[in-house]
PDB file of N, CA and C in Angstrom:
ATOM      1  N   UNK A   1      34.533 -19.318   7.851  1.00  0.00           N
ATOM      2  CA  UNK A   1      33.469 -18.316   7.679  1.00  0.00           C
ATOM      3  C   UNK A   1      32.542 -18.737   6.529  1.00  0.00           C
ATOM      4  N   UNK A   2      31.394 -18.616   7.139  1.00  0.00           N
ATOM      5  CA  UNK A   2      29.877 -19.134   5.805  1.00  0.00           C
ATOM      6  C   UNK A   2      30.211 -17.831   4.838  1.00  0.00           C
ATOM      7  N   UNK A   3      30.077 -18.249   3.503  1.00  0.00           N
ATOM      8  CA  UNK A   3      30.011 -17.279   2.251  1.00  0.00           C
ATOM      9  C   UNK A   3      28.195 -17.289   2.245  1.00  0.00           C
ATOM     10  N   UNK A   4      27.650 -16.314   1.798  1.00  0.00           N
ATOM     11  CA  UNK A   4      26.193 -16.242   1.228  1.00  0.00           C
ATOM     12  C   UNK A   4      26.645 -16.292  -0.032  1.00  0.00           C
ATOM     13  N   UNK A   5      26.012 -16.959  -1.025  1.00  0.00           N
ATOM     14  CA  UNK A   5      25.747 -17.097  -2.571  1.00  0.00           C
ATOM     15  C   UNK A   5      25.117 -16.097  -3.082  1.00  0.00           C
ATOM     16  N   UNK A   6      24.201 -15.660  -2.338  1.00  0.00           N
ATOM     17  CA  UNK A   6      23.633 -14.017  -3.133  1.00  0.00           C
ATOM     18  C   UNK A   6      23.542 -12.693  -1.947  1.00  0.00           C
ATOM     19  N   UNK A   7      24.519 -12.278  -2.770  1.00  0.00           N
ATOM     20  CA  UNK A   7      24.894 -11.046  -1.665  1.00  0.00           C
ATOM     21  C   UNK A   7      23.321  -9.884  -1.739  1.00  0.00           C
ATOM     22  N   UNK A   8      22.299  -9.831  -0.516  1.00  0.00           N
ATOM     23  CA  UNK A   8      21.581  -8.864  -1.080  1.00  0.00           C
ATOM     24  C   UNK A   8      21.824  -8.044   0.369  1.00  0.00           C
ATOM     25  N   UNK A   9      22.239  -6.819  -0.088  1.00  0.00           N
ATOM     26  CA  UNK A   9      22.144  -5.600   0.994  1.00  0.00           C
ATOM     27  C   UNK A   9      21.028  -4.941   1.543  1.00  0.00           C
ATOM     28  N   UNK A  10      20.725  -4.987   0.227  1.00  0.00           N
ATOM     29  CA  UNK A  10      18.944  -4.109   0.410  1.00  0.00           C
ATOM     30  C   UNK A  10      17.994  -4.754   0.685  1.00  0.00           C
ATOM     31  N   UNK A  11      17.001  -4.583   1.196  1.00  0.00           N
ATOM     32  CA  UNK A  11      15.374  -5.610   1.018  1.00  0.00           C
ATOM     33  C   UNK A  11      14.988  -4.653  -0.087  1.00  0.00           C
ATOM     34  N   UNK A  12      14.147  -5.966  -1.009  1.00  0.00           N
ATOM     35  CA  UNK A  12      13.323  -5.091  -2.038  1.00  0.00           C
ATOM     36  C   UNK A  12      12.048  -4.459  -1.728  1.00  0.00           C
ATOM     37  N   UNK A  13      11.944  -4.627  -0.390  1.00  0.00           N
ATOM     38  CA  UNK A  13      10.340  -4.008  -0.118  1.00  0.00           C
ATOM     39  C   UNK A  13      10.503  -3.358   1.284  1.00  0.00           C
ATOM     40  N   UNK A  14      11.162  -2.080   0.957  1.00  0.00           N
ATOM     41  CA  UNK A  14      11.256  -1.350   2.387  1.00  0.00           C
ATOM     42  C   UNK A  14       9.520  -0.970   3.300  1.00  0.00           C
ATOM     43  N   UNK A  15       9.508  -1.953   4.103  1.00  0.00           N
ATOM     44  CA  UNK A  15       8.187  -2.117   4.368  1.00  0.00           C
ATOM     45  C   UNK A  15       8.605  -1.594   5.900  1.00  0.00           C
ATOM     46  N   UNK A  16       9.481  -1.739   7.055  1.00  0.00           N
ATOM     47  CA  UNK A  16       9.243  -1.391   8.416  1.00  0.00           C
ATOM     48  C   UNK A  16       9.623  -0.074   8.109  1.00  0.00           C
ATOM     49  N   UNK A  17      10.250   0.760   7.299  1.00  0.00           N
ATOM     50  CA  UNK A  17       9.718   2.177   7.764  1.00  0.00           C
ATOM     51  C   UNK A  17       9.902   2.814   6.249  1.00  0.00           C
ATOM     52  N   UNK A  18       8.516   3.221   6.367  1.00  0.00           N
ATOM     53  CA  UNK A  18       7.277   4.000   5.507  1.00  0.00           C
ATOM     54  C   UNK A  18       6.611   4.887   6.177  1.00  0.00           C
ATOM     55  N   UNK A  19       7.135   5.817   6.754  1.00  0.00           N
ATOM     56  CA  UNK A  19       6.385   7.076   7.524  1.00  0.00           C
ATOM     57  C   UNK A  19       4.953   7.664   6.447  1.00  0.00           C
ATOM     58  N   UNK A  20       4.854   7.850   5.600  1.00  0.00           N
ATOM     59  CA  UNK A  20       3.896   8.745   5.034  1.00  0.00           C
ATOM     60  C   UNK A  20       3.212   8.042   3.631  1.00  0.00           C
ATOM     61  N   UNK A  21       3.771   7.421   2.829  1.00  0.00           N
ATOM     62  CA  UNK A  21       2.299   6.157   1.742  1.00  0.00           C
ATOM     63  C   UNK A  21       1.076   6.063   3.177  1.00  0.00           C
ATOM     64  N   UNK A  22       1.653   5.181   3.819  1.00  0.00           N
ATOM     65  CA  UNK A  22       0.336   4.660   4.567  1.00  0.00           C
ATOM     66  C   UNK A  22      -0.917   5.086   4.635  1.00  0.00           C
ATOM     67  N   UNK A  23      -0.864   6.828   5.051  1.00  0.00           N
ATOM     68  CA  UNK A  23      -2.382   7.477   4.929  1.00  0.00           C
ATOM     69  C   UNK A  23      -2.446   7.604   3.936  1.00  0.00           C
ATOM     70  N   UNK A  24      -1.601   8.030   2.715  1.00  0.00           N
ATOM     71  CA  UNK A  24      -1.784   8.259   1.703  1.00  0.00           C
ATOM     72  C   UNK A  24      -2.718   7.021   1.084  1.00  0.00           C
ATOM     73  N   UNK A  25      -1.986   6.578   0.907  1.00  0.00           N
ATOM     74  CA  UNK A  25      -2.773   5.268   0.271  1.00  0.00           C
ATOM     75  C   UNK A  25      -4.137   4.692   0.870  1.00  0.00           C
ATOM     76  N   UNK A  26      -4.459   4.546   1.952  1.00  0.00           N
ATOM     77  CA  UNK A  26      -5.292   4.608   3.078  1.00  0.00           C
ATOM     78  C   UNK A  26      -6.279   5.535   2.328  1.00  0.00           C
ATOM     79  N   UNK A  27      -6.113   6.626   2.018  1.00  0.00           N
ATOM     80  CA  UNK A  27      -7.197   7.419   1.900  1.00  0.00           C
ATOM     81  C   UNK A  27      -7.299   7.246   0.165  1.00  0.00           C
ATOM     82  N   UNK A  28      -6.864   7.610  -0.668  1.00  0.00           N
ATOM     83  CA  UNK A  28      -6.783   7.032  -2.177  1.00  0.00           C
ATOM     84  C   UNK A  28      -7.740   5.759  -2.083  1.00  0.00           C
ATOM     85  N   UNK A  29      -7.712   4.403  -1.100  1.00  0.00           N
ATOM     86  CA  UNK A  29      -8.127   3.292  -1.258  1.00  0.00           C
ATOM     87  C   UNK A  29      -9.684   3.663  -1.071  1.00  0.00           C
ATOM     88  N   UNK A  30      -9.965   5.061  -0.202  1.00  0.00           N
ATOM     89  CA  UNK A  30     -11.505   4.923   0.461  1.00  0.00           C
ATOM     90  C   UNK A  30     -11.754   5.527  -0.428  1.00  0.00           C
ATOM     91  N   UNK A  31     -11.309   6.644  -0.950  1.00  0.00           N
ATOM     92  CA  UNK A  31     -12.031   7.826  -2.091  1.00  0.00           C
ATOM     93  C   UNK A  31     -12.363   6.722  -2.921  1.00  0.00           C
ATOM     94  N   UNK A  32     -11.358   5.785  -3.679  1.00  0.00           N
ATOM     95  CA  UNK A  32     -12.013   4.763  -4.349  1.00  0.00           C
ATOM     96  C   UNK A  32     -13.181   4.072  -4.124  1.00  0.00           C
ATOM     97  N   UNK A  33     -13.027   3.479  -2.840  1.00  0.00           N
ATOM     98  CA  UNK A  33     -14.482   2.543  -2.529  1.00  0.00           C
ATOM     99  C   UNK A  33     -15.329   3.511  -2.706  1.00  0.00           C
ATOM    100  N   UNK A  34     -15.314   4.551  -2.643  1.00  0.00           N
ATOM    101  CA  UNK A  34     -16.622   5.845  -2.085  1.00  0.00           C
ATOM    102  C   UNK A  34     -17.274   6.020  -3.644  1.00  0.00           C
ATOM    103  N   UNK A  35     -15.979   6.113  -4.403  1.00  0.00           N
ATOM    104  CA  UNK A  35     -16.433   6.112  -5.819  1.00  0.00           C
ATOM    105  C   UNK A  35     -17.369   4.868  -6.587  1.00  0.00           C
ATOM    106  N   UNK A  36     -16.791   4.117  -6.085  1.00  0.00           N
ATOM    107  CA  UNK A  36     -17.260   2.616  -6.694  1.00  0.00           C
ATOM    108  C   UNK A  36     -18.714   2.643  -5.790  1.00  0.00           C
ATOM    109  N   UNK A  37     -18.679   2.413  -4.866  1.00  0.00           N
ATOM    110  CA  UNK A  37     -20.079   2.284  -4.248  1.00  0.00           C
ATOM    111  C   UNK A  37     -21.207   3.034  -4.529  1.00  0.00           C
ATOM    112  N   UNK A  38     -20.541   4.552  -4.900  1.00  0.00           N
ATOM    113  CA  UNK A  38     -21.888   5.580  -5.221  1.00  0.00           C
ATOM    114  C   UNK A  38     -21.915   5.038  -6.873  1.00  0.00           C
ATOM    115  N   UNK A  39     -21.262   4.349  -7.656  1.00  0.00           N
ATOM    116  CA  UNK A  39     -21.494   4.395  -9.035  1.00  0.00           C
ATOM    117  C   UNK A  39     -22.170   2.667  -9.142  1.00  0.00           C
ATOM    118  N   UNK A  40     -21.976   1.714  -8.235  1.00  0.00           N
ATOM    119  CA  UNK A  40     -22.925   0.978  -7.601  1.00  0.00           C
ATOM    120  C   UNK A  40     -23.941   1.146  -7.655  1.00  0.00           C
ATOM    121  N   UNK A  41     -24.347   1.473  -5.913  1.00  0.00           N
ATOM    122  CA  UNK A  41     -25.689   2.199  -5.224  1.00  0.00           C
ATOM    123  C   UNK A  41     -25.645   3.482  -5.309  1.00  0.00           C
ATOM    124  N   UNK A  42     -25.989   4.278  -6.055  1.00  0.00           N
ATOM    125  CA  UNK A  42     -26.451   5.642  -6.101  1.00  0.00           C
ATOM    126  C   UNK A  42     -27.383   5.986  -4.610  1.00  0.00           C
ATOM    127  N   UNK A  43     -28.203   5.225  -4.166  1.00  0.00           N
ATOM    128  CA  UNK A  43     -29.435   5.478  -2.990  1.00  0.00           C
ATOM    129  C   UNK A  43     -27.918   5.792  -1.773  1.00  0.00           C
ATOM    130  N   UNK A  44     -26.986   4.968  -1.572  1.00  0.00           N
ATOM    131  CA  UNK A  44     -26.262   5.101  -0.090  1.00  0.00           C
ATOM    132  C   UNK A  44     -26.140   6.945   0.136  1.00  0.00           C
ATOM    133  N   UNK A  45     -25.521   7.070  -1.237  1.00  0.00           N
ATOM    134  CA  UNK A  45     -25.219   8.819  -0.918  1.00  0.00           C
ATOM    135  C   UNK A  45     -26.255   9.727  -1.633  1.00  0.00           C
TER     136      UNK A  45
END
């Protein structure tokens, strides 16, 4: 039987299931751009 040298159980980046960050963050990322762009270009909005 193969031994593994580093036992890891966990992944450090539970990435296939994340039900709810996604929009979250998703929307946090646009309010940002929305911010940055109007403090940019004032004329867009």
């Amino acid at each position: 039987m193969l031994y593994t040298p580093r036992p890891t159980p966990q992944t450090p980046h539970p990435t296939p299931h994340t039900p709810h960050p996604k929009p979250h963050t998703l929307g946090v990322a646009l309010f940002l751009w929305e911010l940055l762009s109007c403090a940019i270009n004032p004329h867009w909005f």
